[in-house]
Protein backbone atom coordinates (compact mmCIF):
# COMPACT_ATOMS: atom_id res chain seq x y z
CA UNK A 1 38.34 -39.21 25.70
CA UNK A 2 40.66 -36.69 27.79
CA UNK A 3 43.84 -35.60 26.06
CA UNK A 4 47.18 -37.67 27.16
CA UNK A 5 50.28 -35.35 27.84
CA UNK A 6 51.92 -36.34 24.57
CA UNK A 7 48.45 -35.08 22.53
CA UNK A 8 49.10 -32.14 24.72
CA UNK A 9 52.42 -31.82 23.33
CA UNK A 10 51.72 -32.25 20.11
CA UNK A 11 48.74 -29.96 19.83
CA UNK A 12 51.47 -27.06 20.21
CA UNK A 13 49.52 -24.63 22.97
CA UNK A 14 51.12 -23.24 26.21
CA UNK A 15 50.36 -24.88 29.63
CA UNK A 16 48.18 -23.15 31.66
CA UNK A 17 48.69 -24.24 35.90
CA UNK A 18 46.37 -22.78 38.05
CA UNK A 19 45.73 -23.62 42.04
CA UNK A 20 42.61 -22.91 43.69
CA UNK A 21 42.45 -23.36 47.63
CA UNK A 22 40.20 -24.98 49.61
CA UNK A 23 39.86 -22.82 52.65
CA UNK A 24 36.04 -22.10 51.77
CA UNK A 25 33.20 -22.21 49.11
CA UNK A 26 34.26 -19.43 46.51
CA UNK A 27 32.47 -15.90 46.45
CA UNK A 28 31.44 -13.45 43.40
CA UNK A 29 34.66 -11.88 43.59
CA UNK A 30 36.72 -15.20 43.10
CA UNK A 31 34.69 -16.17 40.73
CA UNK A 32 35.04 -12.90 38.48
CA UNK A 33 38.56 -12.67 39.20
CA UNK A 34 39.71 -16.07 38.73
CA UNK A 35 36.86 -19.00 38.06
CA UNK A 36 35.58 -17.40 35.06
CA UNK A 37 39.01 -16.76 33.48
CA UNK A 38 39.63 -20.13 34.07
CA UNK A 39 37.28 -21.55 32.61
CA UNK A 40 37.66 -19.10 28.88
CA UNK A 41 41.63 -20.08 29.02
CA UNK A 42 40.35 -24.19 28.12
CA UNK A 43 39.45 -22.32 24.59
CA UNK A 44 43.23 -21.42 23.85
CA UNK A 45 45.32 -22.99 26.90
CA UNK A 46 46.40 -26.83 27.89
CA UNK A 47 45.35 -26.17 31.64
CA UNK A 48 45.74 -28.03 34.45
CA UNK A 49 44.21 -27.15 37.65
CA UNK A 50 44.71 -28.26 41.20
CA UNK A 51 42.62 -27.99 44.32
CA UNK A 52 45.76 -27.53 46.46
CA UNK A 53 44.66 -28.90 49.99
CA UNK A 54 48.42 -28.22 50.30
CA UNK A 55 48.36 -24.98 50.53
CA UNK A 56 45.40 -25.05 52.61
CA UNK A 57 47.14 -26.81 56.08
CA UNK A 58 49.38 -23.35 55.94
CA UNK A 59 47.09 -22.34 58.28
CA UNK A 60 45.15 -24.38 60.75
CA UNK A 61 42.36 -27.13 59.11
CA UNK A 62 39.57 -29.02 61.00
CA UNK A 63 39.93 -32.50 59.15
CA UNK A 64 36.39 -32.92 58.54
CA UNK A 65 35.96 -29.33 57.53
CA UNK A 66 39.15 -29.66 54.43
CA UNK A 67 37.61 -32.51 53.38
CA UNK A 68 34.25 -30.51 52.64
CA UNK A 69 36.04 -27.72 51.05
CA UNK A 70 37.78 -29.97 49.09
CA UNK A 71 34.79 -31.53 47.72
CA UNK A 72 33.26 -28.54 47.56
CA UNK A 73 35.84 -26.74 45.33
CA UNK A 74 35.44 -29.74 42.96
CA UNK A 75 31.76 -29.77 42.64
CA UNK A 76 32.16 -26.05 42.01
CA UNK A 77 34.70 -26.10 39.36
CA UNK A 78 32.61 -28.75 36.96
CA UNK A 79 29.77 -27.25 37.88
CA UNK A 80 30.96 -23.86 36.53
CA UNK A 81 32.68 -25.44 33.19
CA UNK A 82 35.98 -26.56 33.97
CA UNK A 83 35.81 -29.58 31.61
CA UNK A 84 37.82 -32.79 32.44
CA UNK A 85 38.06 -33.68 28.69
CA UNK A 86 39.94 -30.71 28.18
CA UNK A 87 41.97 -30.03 31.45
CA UNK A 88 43.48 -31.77 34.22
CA UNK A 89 41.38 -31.67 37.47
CA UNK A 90 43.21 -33.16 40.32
CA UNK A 91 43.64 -32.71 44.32
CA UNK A 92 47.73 -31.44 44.74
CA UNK A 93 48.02 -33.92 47.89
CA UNK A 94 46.66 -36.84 45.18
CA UNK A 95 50.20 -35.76 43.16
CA UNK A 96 53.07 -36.71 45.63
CA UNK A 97 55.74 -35.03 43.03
CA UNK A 98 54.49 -31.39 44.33
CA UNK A 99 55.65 -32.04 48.20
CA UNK A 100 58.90 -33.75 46.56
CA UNK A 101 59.83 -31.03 44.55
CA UNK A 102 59.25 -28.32 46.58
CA UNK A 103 61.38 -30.19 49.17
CA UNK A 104 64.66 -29.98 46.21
CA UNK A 105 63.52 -26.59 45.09
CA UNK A 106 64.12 -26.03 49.20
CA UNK A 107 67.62 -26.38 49.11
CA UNK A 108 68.80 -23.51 46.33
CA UNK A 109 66.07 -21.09 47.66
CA UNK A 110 67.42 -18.55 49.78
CA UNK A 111 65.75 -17.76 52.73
CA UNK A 112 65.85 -14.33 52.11
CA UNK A 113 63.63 -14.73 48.84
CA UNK A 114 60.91 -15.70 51.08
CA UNK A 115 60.84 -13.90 54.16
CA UNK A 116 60.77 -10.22 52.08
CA UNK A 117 57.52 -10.84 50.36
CA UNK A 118 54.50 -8.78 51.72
CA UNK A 119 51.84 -12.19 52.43
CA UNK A 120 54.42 -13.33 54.86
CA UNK A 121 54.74 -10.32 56.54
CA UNK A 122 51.05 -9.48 56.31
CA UNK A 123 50.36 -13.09 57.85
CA UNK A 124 52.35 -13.47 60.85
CA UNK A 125 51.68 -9.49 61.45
CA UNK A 126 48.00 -10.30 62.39
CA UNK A 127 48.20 -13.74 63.69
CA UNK A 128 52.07 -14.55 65.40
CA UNK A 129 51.14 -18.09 65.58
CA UNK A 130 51.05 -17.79 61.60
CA UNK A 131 54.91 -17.65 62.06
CA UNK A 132 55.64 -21.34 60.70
CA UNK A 133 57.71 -22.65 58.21
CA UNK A 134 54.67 -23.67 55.49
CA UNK A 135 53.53 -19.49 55.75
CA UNK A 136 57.08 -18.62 54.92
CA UNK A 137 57.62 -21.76 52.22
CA UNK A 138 54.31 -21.35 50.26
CA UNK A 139 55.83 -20.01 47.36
CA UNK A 140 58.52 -22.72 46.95
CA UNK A 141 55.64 -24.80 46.68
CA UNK A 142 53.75 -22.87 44.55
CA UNK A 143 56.71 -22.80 42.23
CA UNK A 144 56.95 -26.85 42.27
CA UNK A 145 53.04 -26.57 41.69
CA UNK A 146 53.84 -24.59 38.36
CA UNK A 147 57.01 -26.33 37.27
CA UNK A 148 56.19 -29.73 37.68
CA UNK A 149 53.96 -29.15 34.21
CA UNK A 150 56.64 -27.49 32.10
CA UNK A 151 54.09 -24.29 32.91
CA UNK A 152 54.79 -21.22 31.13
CA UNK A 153 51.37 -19.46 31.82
CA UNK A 154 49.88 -18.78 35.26
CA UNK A 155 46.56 -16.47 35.59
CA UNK A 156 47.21 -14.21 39.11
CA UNK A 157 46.04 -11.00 40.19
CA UNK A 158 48.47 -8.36 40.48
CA UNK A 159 49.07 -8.80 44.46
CA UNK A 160 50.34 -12.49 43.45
CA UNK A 161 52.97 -11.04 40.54
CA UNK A 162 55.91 -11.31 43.86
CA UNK A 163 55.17 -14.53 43.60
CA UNK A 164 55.61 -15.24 40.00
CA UNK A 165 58.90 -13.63 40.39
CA UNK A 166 60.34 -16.08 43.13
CA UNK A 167 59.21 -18.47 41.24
CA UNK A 168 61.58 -17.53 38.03
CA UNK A 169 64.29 -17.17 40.10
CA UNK A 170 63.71 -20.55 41.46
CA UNK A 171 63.78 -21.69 38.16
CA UNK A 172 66.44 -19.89 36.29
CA UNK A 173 68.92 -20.85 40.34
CA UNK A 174 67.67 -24.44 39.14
CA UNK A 175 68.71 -24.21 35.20
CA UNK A 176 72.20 -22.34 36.14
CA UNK A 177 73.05 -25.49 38.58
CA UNK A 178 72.11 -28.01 37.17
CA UNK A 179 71.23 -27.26 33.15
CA UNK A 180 68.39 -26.12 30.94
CA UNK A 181 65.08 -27.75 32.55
CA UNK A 182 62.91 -24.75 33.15
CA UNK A 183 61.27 -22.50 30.93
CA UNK A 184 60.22 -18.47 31.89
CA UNK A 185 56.63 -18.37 33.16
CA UNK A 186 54.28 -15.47 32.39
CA UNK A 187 51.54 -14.48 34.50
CA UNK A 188 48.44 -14.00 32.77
CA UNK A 189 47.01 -11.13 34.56
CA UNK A 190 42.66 -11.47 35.09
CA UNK A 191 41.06 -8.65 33.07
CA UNK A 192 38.06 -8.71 35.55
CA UNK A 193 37.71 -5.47 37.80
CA UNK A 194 38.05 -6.33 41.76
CA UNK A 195 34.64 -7.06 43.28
CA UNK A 196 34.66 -5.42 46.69
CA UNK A 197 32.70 -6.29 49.81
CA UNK A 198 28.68 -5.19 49.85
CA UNK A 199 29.18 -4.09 53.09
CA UNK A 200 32.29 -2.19 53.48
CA UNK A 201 33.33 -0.99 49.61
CA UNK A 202 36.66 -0.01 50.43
CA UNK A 203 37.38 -3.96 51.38
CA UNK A 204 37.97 -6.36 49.23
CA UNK A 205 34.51 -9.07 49.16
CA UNK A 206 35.12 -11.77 51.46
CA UNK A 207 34.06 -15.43 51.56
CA UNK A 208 31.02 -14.72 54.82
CA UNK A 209 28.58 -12.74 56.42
CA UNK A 210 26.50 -10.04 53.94
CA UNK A 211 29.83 -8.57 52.74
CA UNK A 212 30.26 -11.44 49.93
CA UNK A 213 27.72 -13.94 47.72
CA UNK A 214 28.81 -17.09 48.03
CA UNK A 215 28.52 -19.28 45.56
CA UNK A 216 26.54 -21.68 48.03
CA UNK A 217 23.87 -19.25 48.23
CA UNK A 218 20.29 -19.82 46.74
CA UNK A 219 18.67 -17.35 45.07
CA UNK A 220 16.71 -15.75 47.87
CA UNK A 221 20.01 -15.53 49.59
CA UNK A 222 21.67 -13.60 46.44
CA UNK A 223 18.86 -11.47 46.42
CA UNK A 224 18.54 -10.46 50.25
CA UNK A 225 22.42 -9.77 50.34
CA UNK A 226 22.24 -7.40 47.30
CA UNK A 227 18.93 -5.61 49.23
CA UNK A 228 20.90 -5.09 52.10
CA UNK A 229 24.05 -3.50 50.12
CA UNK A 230 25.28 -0.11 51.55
CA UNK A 231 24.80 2.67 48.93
CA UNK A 232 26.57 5.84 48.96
CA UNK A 233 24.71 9.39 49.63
CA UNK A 234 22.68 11.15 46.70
CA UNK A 235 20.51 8.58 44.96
CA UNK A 236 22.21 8.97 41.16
CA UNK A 237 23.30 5.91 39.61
CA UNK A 238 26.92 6.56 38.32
CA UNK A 239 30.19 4.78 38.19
CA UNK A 240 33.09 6.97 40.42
CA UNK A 241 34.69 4.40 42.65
CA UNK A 242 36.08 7.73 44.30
CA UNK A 243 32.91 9.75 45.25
CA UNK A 244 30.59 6.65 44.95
CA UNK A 245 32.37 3.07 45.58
CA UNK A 246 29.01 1.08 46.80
CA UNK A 247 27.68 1.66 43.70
CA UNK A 248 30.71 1.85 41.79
CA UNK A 249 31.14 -2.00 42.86
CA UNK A 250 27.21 -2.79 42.68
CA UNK A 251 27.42 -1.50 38.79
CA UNK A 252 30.79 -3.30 38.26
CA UNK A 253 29.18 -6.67 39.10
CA UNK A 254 25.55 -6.09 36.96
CA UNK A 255 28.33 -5.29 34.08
CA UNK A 256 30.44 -8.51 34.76
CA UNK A 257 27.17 -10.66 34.85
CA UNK A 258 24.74 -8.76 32.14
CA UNK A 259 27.78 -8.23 29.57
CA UNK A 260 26.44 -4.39 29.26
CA UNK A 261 28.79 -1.43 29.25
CA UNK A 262 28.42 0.12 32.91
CA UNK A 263 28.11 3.41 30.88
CA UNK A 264 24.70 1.13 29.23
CA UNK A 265 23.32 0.37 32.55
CA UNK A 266 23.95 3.97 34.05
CA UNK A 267 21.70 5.29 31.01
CA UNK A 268 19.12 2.32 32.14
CA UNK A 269 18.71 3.75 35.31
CA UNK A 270 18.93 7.56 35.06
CA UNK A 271 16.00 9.23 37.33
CA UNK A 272 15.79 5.75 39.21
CA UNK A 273 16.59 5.26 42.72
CA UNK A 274 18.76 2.35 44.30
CA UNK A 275 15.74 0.10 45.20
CA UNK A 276 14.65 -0.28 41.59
CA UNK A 277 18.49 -0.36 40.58
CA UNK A 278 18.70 -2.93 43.54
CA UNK A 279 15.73 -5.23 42.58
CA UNK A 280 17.37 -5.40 39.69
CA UNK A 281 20.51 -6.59 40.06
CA UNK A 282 19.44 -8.98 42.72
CA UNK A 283 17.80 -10.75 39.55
CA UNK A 284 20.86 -10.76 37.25
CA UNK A 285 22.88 -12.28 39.92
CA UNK A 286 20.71 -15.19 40.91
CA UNK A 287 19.89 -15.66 37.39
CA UNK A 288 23.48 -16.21 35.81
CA UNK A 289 23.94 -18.52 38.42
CA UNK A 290 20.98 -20.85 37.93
CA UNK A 291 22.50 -23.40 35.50
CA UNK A 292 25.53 -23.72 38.04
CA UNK A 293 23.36 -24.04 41.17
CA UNK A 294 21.51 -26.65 39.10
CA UNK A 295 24.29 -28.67 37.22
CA UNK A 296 25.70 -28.60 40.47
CA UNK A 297 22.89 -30.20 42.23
CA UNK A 298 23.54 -33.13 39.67
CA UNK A 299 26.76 -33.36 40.39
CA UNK A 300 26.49 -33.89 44.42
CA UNK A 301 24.12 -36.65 43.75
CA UNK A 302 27.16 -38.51 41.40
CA UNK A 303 29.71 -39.09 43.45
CA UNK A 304 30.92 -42.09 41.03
CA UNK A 305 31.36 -39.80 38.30
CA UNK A 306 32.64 -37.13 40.19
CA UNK A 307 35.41 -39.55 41.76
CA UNK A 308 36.34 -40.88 38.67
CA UNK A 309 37.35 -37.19 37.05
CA UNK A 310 39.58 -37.06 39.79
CA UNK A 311 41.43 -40.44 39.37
CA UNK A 312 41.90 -39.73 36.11
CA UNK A 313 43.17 -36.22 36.67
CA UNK A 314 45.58 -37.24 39.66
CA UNK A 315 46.69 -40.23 37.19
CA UNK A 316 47.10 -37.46 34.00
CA UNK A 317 48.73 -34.73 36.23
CA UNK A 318 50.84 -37.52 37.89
CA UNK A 319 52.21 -38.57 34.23
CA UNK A 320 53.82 -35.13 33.56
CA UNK A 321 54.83 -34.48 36.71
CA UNK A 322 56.67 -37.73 37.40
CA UNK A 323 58.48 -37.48 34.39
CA UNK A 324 59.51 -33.48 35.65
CA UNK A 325 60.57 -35.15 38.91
CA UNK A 326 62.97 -37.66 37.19
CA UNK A 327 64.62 -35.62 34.68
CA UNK A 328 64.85 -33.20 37.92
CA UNK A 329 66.60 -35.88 40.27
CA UNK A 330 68.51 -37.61 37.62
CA UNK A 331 70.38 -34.16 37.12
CA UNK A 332 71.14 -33.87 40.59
CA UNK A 333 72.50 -36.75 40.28
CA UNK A 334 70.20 -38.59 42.50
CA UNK A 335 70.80 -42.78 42.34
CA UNK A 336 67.83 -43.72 39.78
């Protein structure tokens, strides 16, 4: 039986809130970065986690296509072991409270908090028509995502740290105008090195082509795309991301997925060349991901259970966040 916000409360452990978009199935590199530190944090954490289809209309969505990502991100995340007896699982847009609360957190936010922080600028730098109010608001609503649940832990990479910042401010603006409500949140920074792309290893992996796995691919797939990695000249297997970042990165992942010291796996395959190295690896890869491709599988096929974890999470997350919301309006001094 999943935990009810006052056993939450009472089991004395710091929220966790994470949001995971659903622009596209996830790739190696989300997964090491973020997925998989999700997933440890349910050991020591009260998490709550939100697909935040929100967030994803910032930039334009094909309807039928955000409802497969959607699904898609869900299937993923219980496939992978986000448990819904120990988090929340929930779609943001299934949580009215986040749209209402960003909307108040809207009117003591400065623009100028915003339109300074480098996403924005790198957004509507390559694409002009990016130049809309939800690119420039995302973080307000990021910060309603997080506050809503009393949050005080949030796991980012370093590029999202701006972030966490407006977000404080938001907070501490909020707290100086209206009393206490908010606590400091911390971002939990992901210990995982960044994966880069197998085709270009001076770009970060992406979610398409041969430059990223994809968590939808099948193991033949994992295994051509690792095949067809660039390597760097000389045919020594060594970790220097300077003089050698294909296989730098290749050796990063085998150590993420195998558990062995890269320092291990360089011993391994002194006087080998990068097929055997290669061949290798291939096999690690599609063989962590077996039980997911598998439990996932099962999953697709149970659309009744599936649909009932996220009732229940929208009706859990919706418990916390509605209380948030009044004890927010009724010290604005909003009619209750």
């Amino acid at each position: 039986m999943a935990n009810t916000p006052a056993d939450k409360k009472a089991s004395g452990k710091e929220t966790v809130f994470s949001g995971i978009k659903p622009t596209a199935r996830p790739h190696l590199g989300n997964y090491l970065g973020m997925i998989k530190q999700a997933v440890a944090l349910q050991e020591s954490y009260q998490c709550i986690y939100g697909v935040v289809d929100l967030h994803a209309i910032t930039k334009p969505q094909k309807p039928e296509e955000l409802t497969q990502n959607t699904r898609d991100i869900v299937l993923d995340l219980l496939a992978l072991g986000i448990d819904p007896e120990r988090s929340i699982l929930f779609v943001q847009s299934h949580v009215p409270a986040h749209s209402e609360l960003a909307w108040i957190f809207n009117s003591i936010t400065p623009i100028s908090w915003l339109d300074r922080l480098g996403p924005y600028k790198e957004e509507t730098a390559v694409n002009s028509q990016l130049n809309q109010v939800g690119i420039l608001d995302y973080p307000v609503l990021m910060t309603a995502d997080i506050l809503l649940y009393k949050a005080t832990c949030v796991p980012v990479g370093e590029d999202q740290l701006p972030h966490i910042d407006v977000a404080n401010e938001i907070a501490k603006r909020f707290n100086h105008l209206f009393g206490k409500t908010f606590d400091p949140i911390k971002p939990l920074l992901t210990e995982a090195k960044r994966i880069m792309s197998l085709a270009e290893p001076k770009k970060k992996m992406s979610k398409s082509g041969d430059a990223g796995i994809s968590l939808g691919d099948s193991a033949d797939e994992i295994r051509k795309k690792i095949k067809r990695a660039v390597t760097d000249s000389g045919s020594e297997i060594r970790y220097s991301p300077g003089a050698k970042p294909a296989v730098s990165n290749l050796l990063t992942i085998y150590g993420e997925l195998s558990g062995k010291p890269v320092a291990d796996i360089e011993k391994m395959y002194a006087g080998k060349g990068y097929a055997d190295f290669k061949n290798d690896l291939a096999q690690v890869v599609a063989d962590y991901f077996a039980d997911f491709r598998a439990r996932r599988a099962e999953l697709q096929n149970d659309r009744v259970y599936v649909s009932g974890v996220l009732a229940d999470g929208a009706a859990r997350a919706a418990a916390i966040a509605d209380k948030t919301l009044k004890e927010v309006k009724a010290k604005m001094g909003f009619l209750m």
